[in-house]
N, C-alpha and C. Protein backbone atom coordinates (compact mmCIF):
# COMPACT_ATOMS: atom_id res chain seq x y z
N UNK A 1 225.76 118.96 91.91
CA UNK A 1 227.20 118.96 91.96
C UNK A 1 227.71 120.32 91.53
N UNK A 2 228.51 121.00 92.19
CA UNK A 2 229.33 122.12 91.97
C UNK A 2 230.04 122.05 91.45
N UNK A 3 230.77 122.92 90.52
CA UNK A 3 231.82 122.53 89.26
C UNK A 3 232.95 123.19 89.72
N UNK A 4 234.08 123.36 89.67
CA UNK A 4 235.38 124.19 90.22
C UNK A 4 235.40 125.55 89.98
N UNK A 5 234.55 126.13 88.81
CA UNK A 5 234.68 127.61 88.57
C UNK A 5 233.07 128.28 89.47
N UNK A 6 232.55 127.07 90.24
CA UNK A 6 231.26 127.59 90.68
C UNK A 6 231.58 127.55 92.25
N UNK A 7 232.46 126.74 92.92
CA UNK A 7 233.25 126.87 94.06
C UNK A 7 234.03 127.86 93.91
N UNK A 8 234.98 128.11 93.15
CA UNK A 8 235.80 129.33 92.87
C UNK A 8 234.93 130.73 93.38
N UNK A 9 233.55 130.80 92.79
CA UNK A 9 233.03 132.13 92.37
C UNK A 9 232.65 131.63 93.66
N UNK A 10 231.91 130.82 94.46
CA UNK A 10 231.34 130.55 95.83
C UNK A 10 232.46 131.21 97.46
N UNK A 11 233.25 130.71 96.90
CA UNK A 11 234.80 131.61 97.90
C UNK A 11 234.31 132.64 97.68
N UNK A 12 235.04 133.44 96.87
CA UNK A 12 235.11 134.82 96.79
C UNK A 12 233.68 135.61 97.81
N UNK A 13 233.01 134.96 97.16
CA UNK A 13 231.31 135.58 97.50
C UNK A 13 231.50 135.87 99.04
N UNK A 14 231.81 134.48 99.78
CA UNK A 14 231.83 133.90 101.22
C UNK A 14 233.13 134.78 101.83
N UNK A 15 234.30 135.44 100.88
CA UNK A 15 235.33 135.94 101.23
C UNK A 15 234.94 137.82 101.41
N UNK A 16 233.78 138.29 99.94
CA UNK A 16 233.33 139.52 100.37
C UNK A 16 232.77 139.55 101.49
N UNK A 17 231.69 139.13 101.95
CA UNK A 17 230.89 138.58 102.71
C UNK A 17 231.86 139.01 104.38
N UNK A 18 232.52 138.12 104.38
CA UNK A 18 233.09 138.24 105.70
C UNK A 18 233.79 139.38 105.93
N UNK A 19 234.57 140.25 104.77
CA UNK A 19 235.33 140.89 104.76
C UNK A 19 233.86 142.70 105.36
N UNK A 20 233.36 142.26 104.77
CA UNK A 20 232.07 143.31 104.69
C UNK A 20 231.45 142.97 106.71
N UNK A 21 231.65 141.98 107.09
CA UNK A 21 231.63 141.80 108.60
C UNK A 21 232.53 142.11 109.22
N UNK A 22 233.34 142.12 108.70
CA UNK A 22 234.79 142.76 109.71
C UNK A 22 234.36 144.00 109.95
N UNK A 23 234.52 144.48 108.49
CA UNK A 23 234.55 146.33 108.57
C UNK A 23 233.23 146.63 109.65
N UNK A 24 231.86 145.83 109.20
CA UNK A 24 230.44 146.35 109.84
C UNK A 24 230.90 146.34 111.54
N UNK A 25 232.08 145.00 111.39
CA UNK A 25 232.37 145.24 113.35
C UNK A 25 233.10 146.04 113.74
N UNK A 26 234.19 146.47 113.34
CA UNK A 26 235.26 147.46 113.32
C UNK A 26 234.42 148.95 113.97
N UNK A 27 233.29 148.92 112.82
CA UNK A 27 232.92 150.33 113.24
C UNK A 27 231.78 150.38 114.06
N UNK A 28 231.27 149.21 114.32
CA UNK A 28 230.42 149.38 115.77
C UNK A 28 231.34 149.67 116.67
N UNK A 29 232.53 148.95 117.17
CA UNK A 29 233.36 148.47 117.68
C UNK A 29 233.74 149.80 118.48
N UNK A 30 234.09 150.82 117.04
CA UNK A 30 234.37 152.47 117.52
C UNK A 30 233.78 153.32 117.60
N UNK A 31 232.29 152.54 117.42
CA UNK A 31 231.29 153.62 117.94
C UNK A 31 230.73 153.97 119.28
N UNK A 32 231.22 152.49 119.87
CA UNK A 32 230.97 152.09 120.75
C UNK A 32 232.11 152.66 122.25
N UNK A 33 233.37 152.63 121.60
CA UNK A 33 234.20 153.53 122.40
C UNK A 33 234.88 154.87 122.44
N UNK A 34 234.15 155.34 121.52
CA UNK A 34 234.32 156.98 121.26
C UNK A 34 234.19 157.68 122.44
N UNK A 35 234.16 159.07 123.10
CA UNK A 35 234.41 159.11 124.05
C UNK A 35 232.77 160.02 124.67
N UNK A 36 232.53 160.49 125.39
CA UNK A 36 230.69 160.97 125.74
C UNK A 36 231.30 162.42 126.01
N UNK A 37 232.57 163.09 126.87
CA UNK A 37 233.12 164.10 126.31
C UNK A 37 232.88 164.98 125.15
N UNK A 38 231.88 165.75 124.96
CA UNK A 38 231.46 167.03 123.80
C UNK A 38 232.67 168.13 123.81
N UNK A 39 233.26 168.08 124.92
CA UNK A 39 234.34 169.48 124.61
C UNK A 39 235.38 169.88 125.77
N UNK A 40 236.01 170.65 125.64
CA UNK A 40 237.08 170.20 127.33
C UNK A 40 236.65 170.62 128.08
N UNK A 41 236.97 169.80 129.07
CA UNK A 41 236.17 170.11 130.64
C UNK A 41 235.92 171.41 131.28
N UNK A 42 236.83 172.39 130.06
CA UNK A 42 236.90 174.06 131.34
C UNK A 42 235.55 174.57 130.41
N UNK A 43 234.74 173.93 129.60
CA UNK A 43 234.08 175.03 128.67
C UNK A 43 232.63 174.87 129.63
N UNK A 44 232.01 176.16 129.77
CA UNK A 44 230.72 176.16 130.73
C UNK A 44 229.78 176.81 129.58
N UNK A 45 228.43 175.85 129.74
CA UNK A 45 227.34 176.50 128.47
C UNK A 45 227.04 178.12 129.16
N UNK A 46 226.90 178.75 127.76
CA UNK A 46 226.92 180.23 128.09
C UNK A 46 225.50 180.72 128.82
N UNK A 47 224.33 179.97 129.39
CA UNK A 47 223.85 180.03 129.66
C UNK A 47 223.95 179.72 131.49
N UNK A 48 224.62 178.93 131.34
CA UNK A 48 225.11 178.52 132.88
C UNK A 48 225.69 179.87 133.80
N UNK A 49 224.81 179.85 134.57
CA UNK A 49 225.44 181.07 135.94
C UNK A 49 226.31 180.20 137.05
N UNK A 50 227.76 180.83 136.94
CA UNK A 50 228.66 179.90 138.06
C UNK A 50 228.33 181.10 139.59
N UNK A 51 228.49 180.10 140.57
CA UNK A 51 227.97 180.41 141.82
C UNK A 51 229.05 180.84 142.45
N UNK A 52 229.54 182.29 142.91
CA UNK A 52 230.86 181.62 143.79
C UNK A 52 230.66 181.47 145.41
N UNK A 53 229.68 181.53 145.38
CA UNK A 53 229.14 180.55 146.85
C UNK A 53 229.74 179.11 146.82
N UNK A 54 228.92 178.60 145.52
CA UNK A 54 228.45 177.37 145.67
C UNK A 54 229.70 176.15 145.20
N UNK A 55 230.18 177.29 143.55
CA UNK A 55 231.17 176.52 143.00
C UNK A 55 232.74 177.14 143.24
N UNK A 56 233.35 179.12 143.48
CA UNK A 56 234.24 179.16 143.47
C UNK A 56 234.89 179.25 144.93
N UNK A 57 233.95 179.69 145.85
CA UNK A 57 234.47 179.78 147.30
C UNK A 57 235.15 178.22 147.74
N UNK A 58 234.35 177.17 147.19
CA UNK A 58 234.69 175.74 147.67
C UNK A 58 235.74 175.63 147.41
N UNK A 59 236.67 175.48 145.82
CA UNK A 59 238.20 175.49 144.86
C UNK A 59 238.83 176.58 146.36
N UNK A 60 238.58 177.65 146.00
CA UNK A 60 239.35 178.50 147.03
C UNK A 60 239.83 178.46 148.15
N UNK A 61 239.04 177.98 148.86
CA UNK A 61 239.01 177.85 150.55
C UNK A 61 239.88 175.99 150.53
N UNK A 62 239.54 175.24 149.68
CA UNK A 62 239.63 173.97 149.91
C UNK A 62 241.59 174.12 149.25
N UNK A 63 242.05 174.60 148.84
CA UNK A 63 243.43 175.00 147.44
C UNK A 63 243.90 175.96 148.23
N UNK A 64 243.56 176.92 148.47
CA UNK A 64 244.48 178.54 148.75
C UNK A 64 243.83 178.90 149.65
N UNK A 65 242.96 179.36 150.52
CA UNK A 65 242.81 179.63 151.77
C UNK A 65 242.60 178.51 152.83
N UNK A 66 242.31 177.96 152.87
CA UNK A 66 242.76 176.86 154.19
C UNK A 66 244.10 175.88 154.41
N UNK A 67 244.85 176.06 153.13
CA UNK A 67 245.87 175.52 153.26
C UNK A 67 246.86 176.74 154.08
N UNK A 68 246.12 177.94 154.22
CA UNK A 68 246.95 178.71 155.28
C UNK A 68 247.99 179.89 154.63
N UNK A 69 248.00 179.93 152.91
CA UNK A 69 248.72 180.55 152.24
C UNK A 69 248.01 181.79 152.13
N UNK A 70 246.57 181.67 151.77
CA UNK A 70 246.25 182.96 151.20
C UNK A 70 244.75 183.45 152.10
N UNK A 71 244.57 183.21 153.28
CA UNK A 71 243.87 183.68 154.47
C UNK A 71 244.76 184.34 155.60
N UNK A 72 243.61 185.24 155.98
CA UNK A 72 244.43 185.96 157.00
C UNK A 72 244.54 187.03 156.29
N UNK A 73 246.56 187.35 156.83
CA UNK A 73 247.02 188.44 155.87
C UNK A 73 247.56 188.14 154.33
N UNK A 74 247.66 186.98 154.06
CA UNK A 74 247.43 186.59 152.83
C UNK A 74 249.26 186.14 152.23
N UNK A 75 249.83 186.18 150.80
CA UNK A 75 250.71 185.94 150.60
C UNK A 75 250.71 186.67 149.38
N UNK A 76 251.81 187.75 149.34
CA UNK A 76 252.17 188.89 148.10
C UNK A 76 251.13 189.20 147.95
N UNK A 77 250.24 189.60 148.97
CA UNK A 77 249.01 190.37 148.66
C UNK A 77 247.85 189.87 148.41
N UNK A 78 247.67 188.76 148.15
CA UNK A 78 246.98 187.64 147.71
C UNK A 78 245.94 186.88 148.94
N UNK A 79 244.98 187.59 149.14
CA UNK A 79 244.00 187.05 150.18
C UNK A 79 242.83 186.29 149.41
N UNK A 80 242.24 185.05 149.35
CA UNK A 80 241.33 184.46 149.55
C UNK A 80 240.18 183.91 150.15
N UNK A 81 239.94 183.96 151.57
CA UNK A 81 239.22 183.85 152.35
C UNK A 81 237.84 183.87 152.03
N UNK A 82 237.52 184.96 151.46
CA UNK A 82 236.42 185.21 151.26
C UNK A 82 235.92 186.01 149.86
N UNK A 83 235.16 186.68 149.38
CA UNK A 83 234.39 187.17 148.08
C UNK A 83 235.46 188.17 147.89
N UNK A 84 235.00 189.11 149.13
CA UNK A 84 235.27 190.70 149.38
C UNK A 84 236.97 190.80 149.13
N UNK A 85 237.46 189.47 149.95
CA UNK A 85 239.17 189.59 149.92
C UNK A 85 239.58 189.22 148.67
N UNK A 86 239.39 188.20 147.97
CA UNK A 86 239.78 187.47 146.53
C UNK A 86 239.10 188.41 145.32
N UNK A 87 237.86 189.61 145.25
CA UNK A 87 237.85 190.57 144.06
C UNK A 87 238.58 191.75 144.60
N UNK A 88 239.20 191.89 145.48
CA UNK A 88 239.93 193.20 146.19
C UNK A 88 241.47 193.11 146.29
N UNK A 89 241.64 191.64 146.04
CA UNK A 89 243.47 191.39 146.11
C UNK A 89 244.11 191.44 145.04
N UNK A 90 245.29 192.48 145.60
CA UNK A 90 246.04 193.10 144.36
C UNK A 90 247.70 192.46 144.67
N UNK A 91 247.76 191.73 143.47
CA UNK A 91 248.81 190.99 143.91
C UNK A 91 250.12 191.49 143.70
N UNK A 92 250.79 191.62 144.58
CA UNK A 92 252.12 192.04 144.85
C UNK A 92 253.34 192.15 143.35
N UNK A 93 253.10 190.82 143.16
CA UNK A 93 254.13 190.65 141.94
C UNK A 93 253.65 191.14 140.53
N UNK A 94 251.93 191.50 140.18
CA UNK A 94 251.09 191.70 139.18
C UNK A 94 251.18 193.00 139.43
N UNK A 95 250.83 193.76 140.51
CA UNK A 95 251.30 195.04 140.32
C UNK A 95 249.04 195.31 140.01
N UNK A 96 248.66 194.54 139.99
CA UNK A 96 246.76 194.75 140.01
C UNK A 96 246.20 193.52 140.65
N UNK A 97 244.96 193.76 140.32
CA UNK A 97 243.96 193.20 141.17
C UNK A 97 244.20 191.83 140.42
N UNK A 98 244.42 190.75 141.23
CA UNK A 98 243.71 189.24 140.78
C UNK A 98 243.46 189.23 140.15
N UNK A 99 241.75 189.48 140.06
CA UNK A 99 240.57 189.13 139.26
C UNK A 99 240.25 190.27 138.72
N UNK A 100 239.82 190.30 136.99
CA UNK A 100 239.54 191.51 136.05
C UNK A 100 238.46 191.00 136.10
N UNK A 101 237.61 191.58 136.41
CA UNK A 101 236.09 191.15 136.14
C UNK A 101 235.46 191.55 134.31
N UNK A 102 235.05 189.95 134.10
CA UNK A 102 234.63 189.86 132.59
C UNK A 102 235.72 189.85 131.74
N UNK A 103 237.37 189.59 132.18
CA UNK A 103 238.16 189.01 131.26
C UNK A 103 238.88 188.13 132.12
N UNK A 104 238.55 187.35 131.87
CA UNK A 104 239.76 185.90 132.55
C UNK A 104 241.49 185.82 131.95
N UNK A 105 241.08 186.07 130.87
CA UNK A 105 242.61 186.33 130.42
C UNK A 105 243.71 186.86 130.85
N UNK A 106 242.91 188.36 130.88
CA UNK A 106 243.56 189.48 132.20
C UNK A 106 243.50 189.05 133.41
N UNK A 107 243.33 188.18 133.94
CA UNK A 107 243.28 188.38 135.27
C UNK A 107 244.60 187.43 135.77
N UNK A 108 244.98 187.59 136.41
CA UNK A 108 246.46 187.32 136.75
C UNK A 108 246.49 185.98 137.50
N UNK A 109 245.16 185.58 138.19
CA UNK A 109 245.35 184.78 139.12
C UNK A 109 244.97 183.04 138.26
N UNK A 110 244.31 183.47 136.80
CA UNK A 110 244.63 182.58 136.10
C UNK A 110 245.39 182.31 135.12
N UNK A 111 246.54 182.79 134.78
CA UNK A 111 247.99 183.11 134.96
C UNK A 111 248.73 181.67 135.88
N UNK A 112 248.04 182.27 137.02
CA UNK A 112 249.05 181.42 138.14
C UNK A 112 248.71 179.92 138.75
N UNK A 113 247.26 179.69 137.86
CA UNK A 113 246.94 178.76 138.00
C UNK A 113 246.50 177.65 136.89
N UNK A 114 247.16 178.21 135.76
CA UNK A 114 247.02 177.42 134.58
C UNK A 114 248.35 177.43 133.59
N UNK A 115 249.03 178.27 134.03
CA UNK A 115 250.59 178.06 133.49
C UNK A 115 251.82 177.73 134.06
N UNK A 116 252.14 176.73 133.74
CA UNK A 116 253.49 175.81 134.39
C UNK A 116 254.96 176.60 135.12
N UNK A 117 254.98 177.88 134.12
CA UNK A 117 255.34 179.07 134.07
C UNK A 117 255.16 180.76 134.01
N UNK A 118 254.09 180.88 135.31
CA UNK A 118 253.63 182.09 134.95
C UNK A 118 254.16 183.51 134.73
N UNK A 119 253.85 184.43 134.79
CA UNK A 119 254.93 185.86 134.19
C UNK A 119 255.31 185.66 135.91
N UNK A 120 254.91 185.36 137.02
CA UNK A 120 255.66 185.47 138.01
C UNK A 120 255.73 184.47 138.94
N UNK A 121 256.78 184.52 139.73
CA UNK A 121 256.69 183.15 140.73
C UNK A 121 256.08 181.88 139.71
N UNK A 122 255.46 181.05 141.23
CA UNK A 122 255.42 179.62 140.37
C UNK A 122 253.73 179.31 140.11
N UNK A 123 253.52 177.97 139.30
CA UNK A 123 252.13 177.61 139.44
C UNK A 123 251.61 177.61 141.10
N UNK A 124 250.32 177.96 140.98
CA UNK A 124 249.49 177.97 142.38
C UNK A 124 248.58 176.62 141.52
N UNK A 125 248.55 176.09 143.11
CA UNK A 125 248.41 175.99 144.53
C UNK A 125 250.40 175.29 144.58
N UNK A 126 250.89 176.02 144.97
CA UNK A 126 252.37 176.04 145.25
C UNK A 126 252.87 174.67 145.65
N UNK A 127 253.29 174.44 145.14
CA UNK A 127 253.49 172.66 145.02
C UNK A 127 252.67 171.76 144.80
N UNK A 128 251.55 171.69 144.23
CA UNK A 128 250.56 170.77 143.64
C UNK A 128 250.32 170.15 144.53
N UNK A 129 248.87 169.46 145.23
CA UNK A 129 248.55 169.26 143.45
C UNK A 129 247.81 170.09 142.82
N UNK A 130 247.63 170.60 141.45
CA UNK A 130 246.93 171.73 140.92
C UNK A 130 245.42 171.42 140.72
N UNK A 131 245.31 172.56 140.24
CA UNK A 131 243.50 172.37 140.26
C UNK A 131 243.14 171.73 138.90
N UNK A 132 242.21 170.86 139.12
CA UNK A 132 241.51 170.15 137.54
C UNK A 132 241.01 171.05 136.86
N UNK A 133 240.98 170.72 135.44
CA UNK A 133 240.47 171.34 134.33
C UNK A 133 238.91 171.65 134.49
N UNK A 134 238.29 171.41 135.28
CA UNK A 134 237.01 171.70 135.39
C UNK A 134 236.69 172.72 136.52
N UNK A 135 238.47 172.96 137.28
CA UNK A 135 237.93 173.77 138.27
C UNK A 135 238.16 174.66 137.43
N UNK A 136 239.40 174.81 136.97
CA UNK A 136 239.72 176.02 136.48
C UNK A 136 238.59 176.85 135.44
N UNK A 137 238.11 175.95 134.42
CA UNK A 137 236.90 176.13 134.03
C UNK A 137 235.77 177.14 134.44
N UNK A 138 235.49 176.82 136.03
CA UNK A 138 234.39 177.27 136.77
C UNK A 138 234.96 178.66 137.10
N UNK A 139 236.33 178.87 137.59
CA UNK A 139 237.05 180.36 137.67
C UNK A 139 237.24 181.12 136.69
N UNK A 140 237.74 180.45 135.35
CA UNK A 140 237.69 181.44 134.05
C UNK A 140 236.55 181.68 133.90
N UNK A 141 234.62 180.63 133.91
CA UNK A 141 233.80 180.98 133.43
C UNK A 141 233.24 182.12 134.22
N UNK A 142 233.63 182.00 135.42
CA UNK A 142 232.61 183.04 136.88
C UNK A 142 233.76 184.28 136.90
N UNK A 143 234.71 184.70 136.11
CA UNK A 143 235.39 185.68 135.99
C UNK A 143 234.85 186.28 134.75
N UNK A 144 234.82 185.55 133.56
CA UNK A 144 233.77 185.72 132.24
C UNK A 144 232.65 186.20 132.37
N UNK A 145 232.15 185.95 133.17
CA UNK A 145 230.49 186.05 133.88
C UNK A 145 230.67 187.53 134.49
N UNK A 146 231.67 188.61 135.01
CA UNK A 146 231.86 189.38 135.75
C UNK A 146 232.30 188.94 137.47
N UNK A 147 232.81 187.68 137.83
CA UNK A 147 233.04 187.95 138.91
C UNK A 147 232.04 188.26 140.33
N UNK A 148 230.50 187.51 139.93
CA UNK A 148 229.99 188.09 140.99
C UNK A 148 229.41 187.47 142.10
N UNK A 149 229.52 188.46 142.98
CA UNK A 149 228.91 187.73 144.53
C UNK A 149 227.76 186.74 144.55
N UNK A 150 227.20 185.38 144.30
CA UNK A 150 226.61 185.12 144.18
C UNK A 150 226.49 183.68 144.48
């Protein structure tokens, strides 16, 4: 027979107890949906060589030269088409070349494609939809990289 101060102490026990299961689920719970994401999508391991065959000609041609804006004779100077035209285009409103090879910062054309408001005209690809964080990524990293034919 159990006495009332031995039920008393029997609760509590049964009350840590559960309380100590909550928490143990809580944090499976958020271990479980944390996210597999290591870092934002534009960051490329420094070991990684971006292709612009493979990875920047595709963004380009598929965004700004086949939509007819920046092939051909191009728009404010601004040709894409190809390697030779997109490290050689000096854009009208920048007053230099696009692409600074080995600083992305400097380079104007990500400027125009990562600020809502760039120092000129509007975001590119000129009325959205804009390019994902992973493209842009692949253009800051292969401008970082020097920009090269490859």
């Amino acid at each position: 027979m159990v006495t009332s101060g031995g039920a008393v102490c029997l609760f509590h026990t049964l009350q840590q107890q559960m309380r100590l299961f909550l928490i143990a689920s809580l944090v499976v719970v958020a271990m479980g949906c944390r996210s597999t994401v290591v870092g934002p999508p534009d960051i490329i391991e420094p070991d990684e060589i971006v292709s612009f065959g493979q990875s920047i000609f595709p963004i380009l041609a598929q965004n700004c030269a086949l939509s007819g804006c920046h092939a051909g004779t191009g728009t404010n100077g601004v040709r894409l088409g190809s390697y030779a035209e997109a490290v050689s285009s000096k854009g009208l409103q920048y007053g230099e070349r696009i692409i600074q090879p080995f600083n992305a910062d400097a380079s104007p054309i990500i400027d125009k494609i990562t600020n809502a408001t760039p120092e000129f005209g509007e975001r590119m690809p000129f009325g959205g939809p804009y390019l994902e964080a992973d493209e842009i990524g692949l253009i800051r990293a292969w401008i970082n990289q020097g920009a090269r034919d490859n």
